[in-house]
Protein backbone atom coordinates (compact mmCIF):
# COMPACT_ATOMS: atom_id res chain seq x y z
CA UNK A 1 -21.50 -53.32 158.66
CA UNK A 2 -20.39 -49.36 158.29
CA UNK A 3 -17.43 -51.04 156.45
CA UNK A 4 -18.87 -53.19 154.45
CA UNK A 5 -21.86 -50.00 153.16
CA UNK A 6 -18.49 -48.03 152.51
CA UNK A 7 -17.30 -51.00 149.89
CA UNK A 8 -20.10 -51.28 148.59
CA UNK A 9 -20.00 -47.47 147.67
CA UNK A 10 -16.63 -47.32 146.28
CA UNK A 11 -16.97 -50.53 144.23
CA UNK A 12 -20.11 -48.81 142.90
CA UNK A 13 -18.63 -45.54 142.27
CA UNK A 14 -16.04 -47.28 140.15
CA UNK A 15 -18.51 -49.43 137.83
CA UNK A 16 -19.92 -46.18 136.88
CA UNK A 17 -16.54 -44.81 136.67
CA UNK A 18 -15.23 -47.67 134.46
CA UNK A 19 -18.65 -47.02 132.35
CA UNK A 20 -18.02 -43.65 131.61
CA UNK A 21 -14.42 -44.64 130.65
CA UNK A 22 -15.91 -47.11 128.36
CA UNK A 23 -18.27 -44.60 126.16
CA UNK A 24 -14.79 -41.99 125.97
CA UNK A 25 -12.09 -40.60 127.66
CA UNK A 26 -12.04 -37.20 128.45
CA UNK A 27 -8.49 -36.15 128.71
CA UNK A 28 -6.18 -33.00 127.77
CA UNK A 29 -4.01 -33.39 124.66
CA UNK A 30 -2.06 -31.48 123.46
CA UNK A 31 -1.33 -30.91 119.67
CA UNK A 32 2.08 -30.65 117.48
CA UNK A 33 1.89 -29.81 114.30
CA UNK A 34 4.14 -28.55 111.74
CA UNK A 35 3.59 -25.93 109.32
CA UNK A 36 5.51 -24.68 106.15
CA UNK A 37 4.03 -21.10 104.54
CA UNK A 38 5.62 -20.11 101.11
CA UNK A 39 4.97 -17.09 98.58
CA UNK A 40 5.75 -19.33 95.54
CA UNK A 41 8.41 -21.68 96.28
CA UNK A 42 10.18 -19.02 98.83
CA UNK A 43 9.62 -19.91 102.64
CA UNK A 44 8.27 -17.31 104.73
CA UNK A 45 10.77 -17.04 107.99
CA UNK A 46 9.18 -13.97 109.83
CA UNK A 47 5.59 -15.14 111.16
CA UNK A 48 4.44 -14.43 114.67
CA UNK A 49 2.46 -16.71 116.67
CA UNK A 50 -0.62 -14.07 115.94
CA UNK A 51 -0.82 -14.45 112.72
CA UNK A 52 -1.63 -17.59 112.31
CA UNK A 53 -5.35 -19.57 112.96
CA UNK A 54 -5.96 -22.47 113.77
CA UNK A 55 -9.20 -24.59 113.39
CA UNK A 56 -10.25 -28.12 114.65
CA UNK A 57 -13.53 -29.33 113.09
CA UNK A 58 -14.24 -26.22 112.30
CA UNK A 59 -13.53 -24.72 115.97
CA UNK A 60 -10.60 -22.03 116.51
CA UNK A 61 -8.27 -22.94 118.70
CA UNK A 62 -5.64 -21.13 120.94
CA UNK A 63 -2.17 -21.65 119.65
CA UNK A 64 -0.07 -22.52 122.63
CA UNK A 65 3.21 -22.16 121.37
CA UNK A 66 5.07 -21.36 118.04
CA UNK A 67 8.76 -22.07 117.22
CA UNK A 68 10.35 -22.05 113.95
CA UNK A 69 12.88 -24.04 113.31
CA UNK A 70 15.94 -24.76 110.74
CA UNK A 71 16.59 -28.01 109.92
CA UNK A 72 16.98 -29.17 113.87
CA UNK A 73 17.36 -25.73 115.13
CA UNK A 74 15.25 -23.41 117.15
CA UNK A 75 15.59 -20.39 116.12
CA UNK A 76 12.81 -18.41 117.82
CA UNK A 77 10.14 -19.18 119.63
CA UNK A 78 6.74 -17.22 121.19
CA UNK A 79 4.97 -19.63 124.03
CA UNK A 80 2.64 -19.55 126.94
CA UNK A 81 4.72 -22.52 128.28
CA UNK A 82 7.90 -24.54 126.87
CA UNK A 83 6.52 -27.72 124.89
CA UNK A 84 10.66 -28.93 124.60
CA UNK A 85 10.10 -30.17 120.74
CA UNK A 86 11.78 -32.79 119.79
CA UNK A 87 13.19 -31.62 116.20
CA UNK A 88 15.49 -34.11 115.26
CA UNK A 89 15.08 -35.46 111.65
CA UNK A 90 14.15 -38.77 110.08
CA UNK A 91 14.60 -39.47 106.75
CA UNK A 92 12.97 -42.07 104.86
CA UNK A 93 13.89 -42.95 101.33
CA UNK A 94 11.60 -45.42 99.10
CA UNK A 95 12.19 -46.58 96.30
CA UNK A 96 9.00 -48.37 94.03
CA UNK A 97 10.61 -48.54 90.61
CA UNK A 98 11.73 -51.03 88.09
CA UNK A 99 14.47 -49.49 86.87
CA UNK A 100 17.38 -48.15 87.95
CA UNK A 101 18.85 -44.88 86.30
CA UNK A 102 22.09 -42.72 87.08
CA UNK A 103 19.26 -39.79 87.96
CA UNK A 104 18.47 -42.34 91.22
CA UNK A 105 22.26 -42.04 91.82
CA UNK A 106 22.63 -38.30 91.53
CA UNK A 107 20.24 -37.58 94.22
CA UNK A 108 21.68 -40.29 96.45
CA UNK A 109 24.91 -38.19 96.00
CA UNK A 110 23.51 -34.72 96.66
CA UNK A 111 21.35 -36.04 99.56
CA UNK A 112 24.76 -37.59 101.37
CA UNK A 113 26.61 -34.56 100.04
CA UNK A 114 24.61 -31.50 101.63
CA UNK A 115 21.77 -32.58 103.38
CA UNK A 116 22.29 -35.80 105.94
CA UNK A 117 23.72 -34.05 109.67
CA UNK A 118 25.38 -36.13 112.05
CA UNK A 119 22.17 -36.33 114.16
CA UNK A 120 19.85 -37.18 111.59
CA UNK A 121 18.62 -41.01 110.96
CA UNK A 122 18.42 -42.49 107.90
CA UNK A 123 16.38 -45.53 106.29
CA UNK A 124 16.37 -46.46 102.54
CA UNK A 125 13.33 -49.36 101.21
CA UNK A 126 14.06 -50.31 98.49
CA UNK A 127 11.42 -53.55 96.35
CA UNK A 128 13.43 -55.88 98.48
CA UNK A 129 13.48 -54.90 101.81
CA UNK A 130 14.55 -52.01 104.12
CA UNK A 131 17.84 -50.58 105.19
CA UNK A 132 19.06 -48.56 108.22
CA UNK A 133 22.25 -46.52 107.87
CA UNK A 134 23.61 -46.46 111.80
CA UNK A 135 25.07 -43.36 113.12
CA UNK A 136 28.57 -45.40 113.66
CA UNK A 137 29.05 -45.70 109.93
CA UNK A 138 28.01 -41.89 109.64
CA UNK A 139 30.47 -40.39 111.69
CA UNK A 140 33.37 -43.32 110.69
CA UNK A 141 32.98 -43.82 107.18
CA UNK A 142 33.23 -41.01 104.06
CA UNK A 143 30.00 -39.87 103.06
CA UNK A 144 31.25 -40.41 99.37
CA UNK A 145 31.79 -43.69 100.18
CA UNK A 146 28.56 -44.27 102.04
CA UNK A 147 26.68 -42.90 98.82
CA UNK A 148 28.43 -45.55 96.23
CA UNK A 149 27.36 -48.45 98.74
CA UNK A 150 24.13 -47.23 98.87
CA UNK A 151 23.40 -47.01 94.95
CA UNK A 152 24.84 -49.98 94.31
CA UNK A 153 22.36 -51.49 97.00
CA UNK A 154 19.26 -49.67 95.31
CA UNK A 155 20.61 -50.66 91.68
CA UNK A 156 20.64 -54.34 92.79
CA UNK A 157 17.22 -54.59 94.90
CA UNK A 158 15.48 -52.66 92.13
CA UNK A 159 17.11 -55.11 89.32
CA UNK A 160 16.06 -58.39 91.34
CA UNK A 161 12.72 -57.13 92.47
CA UNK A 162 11.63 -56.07 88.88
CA UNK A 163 12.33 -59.28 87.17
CA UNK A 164 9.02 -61.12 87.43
CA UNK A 165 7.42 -57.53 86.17
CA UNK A 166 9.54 -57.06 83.18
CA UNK A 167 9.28 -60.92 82.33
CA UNK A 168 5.77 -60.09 82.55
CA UNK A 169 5.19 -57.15 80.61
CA UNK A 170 7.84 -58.37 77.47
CA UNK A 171 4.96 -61.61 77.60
CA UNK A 172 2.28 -59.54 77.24
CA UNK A 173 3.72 -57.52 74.44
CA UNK A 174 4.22 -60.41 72.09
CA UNK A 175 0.60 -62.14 73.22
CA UNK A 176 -0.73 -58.74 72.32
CA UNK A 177 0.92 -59.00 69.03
CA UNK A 178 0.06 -61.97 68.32
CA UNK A 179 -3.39 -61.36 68.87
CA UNK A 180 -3.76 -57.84 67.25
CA UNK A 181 -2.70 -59.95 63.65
CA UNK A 182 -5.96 -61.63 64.26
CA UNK A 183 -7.86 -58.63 63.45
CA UNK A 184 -5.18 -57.49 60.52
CA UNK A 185 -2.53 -55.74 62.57
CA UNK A 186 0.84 -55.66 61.20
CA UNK A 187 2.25 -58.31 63.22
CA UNK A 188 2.37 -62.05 62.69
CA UNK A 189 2.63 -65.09 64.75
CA UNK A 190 5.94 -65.33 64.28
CA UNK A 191 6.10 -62.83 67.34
CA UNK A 192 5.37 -65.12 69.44
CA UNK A 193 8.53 -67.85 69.61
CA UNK A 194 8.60 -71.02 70.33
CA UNK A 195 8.39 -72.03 74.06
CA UNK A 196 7.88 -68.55 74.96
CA UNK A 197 7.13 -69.21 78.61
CA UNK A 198 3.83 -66.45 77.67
CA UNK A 199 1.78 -68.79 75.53
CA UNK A 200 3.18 -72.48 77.39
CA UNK A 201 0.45 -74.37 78.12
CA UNK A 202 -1.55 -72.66 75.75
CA UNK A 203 -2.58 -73.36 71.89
CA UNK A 204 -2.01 -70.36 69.62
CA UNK A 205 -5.53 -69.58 68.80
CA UNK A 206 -7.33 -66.40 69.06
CA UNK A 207 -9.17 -67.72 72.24
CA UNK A 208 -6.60 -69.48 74.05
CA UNK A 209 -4.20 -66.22 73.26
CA UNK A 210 -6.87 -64.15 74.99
CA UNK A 211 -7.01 -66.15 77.76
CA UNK A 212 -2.95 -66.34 78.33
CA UNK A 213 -3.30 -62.37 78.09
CA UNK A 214 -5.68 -61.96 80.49
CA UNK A 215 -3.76 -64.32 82.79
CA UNK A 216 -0.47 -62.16 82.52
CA UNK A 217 -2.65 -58.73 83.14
CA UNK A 218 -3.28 -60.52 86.31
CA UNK A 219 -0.12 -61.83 87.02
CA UNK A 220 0.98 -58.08 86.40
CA UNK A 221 -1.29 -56.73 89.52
CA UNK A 222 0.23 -59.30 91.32
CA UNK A 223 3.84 -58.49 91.06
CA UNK A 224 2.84 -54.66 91.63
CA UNK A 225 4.72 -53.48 94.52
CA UNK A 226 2.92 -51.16 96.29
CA UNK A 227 -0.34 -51.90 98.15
CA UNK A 228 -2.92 -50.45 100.74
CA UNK A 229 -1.75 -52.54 103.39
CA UNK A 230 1.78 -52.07 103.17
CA UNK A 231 1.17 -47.95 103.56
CA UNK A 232 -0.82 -48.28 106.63
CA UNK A 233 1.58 -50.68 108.55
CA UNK A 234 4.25 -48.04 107.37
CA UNK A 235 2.14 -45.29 108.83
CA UNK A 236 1.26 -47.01 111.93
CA UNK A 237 4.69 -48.00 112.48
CA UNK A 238 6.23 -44.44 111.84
CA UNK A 239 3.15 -42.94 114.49
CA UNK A 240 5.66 -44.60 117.27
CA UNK A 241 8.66 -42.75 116.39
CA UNK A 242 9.35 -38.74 117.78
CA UNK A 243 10.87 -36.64 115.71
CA UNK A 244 10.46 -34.95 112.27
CA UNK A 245 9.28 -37.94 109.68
CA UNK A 246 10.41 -36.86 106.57
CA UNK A 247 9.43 -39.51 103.45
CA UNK A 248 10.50 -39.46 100.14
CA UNK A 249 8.34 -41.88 97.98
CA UNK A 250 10.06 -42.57 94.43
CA UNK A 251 7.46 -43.81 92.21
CA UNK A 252 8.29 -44.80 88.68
CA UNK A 253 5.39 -44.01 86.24
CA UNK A 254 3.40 -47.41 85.05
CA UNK A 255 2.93 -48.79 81.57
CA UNK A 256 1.95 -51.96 80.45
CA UNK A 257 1.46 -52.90 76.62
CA UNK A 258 -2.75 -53.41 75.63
CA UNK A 259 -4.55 -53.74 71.91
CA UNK A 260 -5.35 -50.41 70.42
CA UNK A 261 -9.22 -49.83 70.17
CA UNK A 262 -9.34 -50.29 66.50
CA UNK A 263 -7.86 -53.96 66.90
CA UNK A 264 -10.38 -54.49 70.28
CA UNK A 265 -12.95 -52.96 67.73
CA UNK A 266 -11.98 -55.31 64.59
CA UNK A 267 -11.39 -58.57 66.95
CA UNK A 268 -15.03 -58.18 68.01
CA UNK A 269 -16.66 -57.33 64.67
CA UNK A 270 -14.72 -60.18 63.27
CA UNK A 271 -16.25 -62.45 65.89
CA UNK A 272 -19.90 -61.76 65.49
CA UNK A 273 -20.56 -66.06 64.85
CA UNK A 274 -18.24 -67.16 68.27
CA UNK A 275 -20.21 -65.07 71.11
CA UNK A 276 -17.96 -66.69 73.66
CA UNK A 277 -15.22 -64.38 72.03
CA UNK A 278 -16.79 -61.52 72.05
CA UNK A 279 -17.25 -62.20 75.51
CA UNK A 280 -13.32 -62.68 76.42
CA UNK A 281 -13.31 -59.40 74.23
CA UNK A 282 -15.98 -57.46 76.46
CA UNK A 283 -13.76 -58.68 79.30
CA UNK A 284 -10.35 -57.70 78.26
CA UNK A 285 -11.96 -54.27 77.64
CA UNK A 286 -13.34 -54.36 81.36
CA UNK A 287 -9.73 -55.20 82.53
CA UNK A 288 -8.14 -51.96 81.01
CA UNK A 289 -10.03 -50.05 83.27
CA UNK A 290 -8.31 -50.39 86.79
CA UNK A 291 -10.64 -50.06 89.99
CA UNK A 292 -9.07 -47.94 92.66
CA UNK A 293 -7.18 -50.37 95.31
CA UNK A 294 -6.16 -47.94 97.83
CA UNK A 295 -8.33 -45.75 99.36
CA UNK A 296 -6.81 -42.14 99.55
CA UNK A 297 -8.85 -41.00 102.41
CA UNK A 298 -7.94 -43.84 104.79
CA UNK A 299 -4.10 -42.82 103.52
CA UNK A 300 -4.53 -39.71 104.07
CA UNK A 301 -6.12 -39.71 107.51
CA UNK A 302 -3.09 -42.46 108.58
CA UNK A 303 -0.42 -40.62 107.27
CA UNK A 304 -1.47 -37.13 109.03
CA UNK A 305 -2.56 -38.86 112.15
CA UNK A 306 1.19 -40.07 112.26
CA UNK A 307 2.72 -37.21 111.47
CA UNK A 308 4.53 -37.84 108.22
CA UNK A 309 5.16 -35.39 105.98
CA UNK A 310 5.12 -37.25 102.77
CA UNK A 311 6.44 -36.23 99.27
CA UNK A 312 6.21 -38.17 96.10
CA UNK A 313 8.59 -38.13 93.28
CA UNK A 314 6.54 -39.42 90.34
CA UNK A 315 9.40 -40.52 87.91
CA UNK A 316 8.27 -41.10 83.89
CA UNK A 317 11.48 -42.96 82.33
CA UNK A 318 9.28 -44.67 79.65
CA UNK A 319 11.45 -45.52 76.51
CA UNK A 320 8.80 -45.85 74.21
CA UNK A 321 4.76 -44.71 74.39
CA UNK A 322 3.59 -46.74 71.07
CA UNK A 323 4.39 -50.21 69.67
CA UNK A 324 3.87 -51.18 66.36
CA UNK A 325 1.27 -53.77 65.27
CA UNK A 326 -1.67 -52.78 66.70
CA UNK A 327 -0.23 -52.59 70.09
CA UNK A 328 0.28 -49.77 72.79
CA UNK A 329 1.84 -48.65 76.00
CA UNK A 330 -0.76 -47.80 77.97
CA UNK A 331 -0.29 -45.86 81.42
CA UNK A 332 -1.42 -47.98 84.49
CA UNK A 333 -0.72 -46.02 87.42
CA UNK A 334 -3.03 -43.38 88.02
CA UNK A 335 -4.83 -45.27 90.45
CA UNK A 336 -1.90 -45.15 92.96
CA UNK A 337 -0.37 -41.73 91.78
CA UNK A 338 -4.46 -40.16 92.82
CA UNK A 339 -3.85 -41.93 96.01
CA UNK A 340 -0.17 -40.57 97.19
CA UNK A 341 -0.91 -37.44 95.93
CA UNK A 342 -3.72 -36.96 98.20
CA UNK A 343 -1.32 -38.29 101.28
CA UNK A 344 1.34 -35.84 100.15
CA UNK A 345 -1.20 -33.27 100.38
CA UNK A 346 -2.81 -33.94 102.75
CA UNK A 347 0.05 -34.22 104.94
CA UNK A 348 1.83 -31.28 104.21
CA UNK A 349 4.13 -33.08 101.42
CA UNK A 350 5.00 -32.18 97.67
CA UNK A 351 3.86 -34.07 94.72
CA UNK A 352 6.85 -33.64 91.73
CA UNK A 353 6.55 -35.40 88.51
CA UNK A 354 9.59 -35.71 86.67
CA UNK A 355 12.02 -37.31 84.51
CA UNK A 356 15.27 -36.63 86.05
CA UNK A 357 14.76 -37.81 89.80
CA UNK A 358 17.75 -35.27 91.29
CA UNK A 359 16.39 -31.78 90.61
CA UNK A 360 12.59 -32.86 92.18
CA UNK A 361 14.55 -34.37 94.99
CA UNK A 362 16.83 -31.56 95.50
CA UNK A 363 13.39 -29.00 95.15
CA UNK A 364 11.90 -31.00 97.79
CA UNK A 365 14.36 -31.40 100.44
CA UNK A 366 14.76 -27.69 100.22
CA UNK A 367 11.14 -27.21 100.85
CA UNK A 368 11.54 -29.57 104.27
CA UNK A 369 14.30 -27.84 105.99
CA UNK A 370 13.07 -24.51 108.13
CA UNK A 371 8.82 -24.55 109.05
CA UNK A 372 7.10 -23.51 111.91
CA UNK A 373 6.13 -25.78 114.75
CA UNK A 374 2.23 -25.04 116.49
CA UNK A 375 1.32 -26.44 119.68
CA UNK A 376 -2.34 -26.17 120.91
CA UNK A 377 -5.12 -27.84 123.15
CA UNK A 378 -8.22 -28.73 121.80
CA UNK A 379 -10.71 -28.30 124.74
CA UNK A 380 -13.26 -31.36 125.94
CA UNK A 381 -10.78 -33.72 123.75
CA UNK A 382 -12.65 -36.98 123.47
CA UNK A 383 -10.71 -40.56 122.90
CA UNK A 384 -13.24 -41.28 120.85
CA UNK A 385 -10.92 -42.77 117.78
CA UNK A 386 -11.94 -40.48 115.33
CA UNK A 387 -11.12 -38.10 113.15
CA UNK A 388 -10.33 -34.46 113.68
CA UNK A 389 -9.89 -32.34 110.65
CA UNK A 390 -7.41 -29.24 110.97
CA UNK A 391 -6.89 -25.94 109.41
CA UNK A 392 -4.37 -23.63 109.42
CA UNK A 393 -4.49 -20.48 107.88
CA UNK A 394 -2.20 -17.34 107.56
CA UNK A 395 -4.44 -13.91 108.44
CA UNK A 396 -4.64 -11.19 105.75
CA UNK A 397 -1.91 -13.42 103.53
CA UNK A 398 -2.38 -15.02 100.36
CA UNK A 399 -0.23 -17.76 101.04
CA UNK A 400 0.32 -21.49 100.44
CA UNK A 401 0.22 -23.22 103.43
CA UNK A 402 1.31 -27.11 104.13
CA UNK A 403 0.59 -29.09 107.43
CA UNK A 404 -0.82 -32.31 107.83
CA UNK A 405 -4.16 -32.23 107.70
CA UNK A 406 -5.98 -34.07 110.75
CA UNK A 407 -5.50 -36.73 113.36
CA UNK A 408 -7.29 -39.51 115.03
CA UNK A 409 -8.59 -39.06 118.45
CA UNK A 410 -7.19 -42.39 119.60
């Protein structure tokens, strides 16, 4: 009977344990986070553990441990207790572009040339798929030879991936033609050829035009290759891996060909006795206007709660802005570029817009090689899967200062 009252004790004891358990966890965790200070674009090597503050939700916090480090070196260090960081680099190259340019291939060559170490990993994505360079081919194999492989790789994947999208957008330049002589542009239907796979299936009148245009607009979202989903699975994925997560996002600078507002303007007044016109009209308008996909504060929050430090190169190579005929390039990618940049920021990362891909890669590898590593507690940590905001700040110092930004309590 004693034995049995005992049981019965101890089973109870851990129900209510289990319950507690259920609402959070309390547990100790401990906190890594890397920082990079600059005055301008100069890194600031000689901090002290003291003069830096740290805030979680608002809370200070005691900073543990500092240790600055050089590429994978430690090269000093002020702790309470040794937190053994694990520096070694990972390098992530991806590429989002449809086309290829010798600038691509310069920074290929200056990355292999003077920044990838023997100990440092190495994956390229390119549109088709992704690409691991194994440290057997790294210490076996010239690194000049390694770097021609590579482009022609990127060259290649970027060609075949960007097919469908340039198919697409040379369609819905000559529908847009087509349709812009309706309301006296300069172009004629001769534009459009015949069996141009844009207008099969379709008669050439205004209204069937406008629908075939719409239909290629969509087809364009569709062949779009970057979406919310992919950046999370990257992020989650990346969470899993220790070491420094260093990713380099090219992204080539969208355009896609719409009717200037003085043909939208003349289609419609043109139109006043077919209301069903006006209507495709009012909705071609509505489709110019792209709705954000991606939602920079679950990026953000993923990205710093795996620790990636994430810069985007923002690459323009557009040929030509304005087409005659009614007719212009139009930029389409604002809704993604607001979205990375946030990450980037948000995660300690650099945003560079450019037109010649090597120098912005070159500036921001420099500014990932030597930052400061901060190790601290947060007391009465809850598992409680959400989101903890951090801070860091330099005392008395005007300086810019990059870290990611938060993590999830998870």
């Amino acid at each position: 009977m004693k034995k049995t009252a005992i049981f019965v004790v101890i089973f109870l004891l851990a129900l209510s344990f289990l319950y507690q358990q259920g609402q959070y966890d309390v547990v100790v965790r401990n906190v890594e986070v890397p920082v990079r200070v600059f005055s301008g674009n100069t890194f600031i090597n000689d901090l002290i553990r003291e003069d830096f503050e740290v805030l979680e939700d608002g809370i200070p916090q005691e900073i543990l441990a500092m240790y600055l480090i050089d590429k994978t070196d430690i090269t000093r260090r002020e702790e309470t207790r040794n937190f053994m960081p694990f520096t070694p680099r990972i390098f992530y190259l991806a590429f989002n572009m449809t086309d290829y340019n010798s600038k691509v291939g310069d920074a290929m060559d200056y990355f292999f040339e003077e920044v990838l170490q023997p100990q440092d990993l190495l994956t390229i994505i390119t549109p088709e798929k992704p690409y691991v360079l194994s440290a057997k081919a790294l210490e076996s194999r010239p690194r000049e030879e390694l770097a021609k492989e590579l482009k022609k790789i990127i060259r290649k994947d970027i060609n075949t991936a960007s097919t469908l999208y340039k198919s697409t957008i040379t369609n819905l330049k000559r529908l847009a033609a087509s349709i812009s002589s309706f309301s006296g542009g300069w172009e004629s239907m001769d534009s459009i050829e015949m069996g141009d796979p844009a207008t099969e299936g379709f008669a050439t009148g205004l209204e069937n035009l406008l629908k075939a245009y719409r239909m290629r607009l969509e087809e364009l979202e569709t062949a779009r290759g970057v979406n919310e989903k992919k950046l999370l699975d990257f992020a989650y994925q990346l969470k899993r891996q220790r070491g420094q997560k260093n990713v380099f996002y090219f992204y080539q600078k969208e355009y896609r060909p719409v009717l200037s507002t003085m043909s939208l303007q003349r289609l419609y007044n043109t139109n006043q006795d077919m209301p069903h016109v006006q209507a495709d009209i009012n909705d071609l308008m509505q489709m110019y206007t792209r709705d954000n996909t991606i939602s920079a504060n679950r990026l953000s929050q993923a990205f710093g709660d795996a620790s990636i430090m994430f810069n985007l190169i923002f690459v323009d190579q557009a040929k030509e802005q304005s087409i005659s005929g009614g007719i212009r390039m139009q930029e389409q990618s604002e809704d993604v570029f607001q979205a990375l940049s946030r990450a980037a920021e948000s995660s300690g990362g650099m945003v560079e817009a450019t037109k010649n891909a090597a120098p912005a890669f070159k500036k921001t590898l420099g500014m990932t090689e030597s930052y400061y590593l901060l190790y601290y507690a947060p007391q009465n940590y809850k598992k409680d899967g959400k989101f903890r905001s951090i801070k860091i700040k330099v005392k008395n110092k005007d300086y810019r200062v990059a870290y990611r930004q938060g993590y999830l309590a998870n």
